[in-house]
C-alpha atoms as a PDB file:
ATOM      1  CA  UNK A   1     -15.028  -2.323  -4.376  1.00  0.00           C
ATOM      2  CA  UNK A   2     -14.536  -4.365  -7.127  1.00  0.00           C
ATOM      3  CA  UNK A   3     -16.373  -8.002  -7.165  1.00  0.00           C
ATOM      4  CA  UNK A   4     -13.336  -9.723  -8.636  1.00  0.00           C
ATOM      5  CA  UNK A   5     -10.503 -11.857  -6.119  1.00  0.00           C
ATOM      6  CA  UNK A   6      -7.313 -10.601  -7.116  1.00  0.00           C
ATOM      7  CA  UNK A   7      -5.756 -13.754  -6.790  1.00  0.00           C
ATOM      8  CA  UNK A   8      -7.890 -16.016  -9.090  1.00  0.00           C
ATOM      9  CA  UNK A   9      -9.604 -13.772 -11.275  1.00  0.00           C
ATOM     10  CA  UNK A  10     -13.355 -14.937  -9.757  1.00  0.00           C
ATOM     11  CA  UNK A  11     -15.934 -12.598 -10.512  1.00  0.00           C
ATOM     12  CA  UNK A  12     -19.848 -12.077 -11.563  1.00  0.00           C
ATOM     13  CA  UNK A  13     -21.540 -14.309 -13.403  1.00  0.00           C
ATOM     14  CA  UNK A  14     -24.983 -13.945 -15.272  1.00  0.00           C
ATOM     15  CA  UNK A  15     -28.122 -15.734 -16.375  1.00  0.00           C
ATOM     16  CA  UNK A  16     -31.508 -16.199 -16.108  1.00  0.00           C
ATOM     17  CA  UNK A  17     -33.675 -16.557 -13.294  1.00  0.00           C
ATOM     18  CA  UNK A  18     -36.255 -18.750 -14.361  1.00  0.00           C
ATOM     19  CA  UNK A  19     -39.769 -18.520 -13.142  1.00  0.00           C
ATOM     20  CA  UNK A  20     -42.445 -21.268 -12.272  1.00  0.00           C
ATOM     21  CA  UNK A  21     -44.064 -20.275 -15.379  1.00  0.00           C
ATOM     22  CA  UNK A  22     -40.657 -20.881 -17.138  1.00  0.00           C
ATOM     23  CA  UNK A  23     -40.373 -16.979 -17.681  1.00  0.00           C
ATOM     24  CA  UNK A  24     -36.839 -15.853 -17.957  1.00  0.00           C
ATOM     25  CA  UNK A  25     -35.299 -12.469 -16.388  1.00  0.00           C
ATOM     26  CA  UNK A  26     -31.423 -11.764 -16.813  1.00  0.00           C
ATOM     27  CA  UNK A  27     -29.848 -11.946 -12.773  1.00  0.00           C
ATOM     28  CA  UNK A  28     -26.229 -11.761 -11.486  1.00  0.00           C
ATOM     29  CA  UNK A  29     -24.526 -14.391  -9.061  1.00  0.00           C
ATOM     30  CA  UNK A  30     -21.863 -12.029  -7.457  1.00  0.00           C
ATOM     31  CA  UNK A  31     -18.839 -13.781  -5.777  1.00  0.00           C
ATOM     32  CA  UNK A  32     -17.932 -14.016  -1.965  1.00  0.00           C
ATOM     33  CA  UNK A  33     -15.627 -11.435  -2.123  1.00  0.00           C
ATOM     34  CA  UNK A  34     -14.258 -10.105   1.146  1.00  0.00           C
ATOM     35  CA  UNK A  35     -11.819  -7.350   1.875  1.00  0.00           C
ATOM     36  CA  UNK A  36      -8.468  -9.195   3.752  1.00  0.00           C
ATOM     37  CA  UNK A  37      -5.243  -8.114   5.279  1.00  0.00           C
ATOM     38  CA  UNK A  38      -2.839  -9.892   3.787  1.00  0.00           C
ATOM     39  CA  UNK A  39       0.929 -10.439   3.915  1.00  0.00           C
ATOM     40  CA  UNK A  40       2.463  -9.840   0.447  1.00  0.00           C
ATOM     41  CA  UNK A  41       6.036 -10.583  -0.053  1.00  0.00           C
ATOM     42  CA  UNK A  42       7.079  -9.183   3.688  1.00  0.00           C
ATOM     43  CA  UNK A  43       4.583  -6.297   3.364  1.00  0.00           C
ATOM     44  CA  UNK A  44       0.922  -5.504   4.779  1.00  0.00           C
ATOM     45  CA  UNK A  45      -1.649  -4.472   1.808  1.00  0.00           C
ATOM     46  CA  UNK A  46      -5.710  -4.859   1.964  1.00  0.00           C
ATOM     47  CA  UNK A  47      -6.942  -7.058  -1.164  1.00  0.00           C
ATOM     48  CA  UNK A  48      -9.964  -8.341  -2.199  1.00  0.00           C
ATOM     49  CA  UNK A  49      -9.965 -12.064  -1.963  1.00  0.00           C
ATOM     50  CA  UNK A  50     -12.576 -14.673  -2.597  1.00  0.00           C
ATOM     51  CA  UNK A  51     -13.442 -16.992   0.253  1.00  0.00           C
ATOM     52  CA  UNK A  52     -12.223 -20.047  -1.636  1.00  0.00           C
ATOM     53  CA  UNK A  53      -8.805 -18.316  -2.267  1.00  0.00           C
ATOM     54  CA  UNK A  54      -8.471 -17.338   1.694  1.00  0.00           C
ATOM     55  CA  UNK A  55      -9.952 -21.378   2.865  1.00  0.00           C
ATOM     56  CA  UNK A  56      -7.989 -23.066   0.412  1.00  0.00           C
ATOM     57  CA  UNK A  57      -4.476 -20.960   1.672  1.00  0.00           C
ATOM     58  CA  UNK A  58      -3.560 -19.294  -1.334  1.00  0.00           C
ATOM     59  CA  UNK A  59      -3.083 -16.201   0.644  1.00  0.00           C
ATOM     60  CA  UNK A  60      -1.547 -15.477   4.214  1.00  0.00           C
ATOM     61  CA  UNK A  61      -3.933 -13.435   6.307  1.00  0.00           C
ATOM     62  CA  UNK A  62      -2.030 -10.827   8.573  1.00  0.00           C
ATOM     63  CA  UNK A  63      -2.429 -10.629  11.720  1.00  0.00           C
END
């Protein structure tokens, strides 16, 4: 599965994770992404959708 919403284009982000000791290591923040139903233009189709896109109502969840 692909961590990216195909509705806003939200995907991985990187930096550091920084120690007590201030030492740095590269890490990933991955985004919420959660396989939906959704109702596209009269038609069923599974997408992968970040949770802010399916709170905020930018997509219609199918039933």
């Amino acid at each position: 599965m692909s961590r990216k919403c195909e509705i806003c284009g939200k995907g991985q982000v990187s930096g550091n994770s920084v120690s007590h000791s201030n030492r740095h290591s590269k890490r990933k923040w991955n985004a919420n992404i959660q396989t939906v139903r959704i109702n596209d233009e009269g038609r069923i189709r599974r997408a992968n959708v970040c949770t802010r896109c399916i709170r905020s109502g930018k997509v219609t969840r199918a039933i």
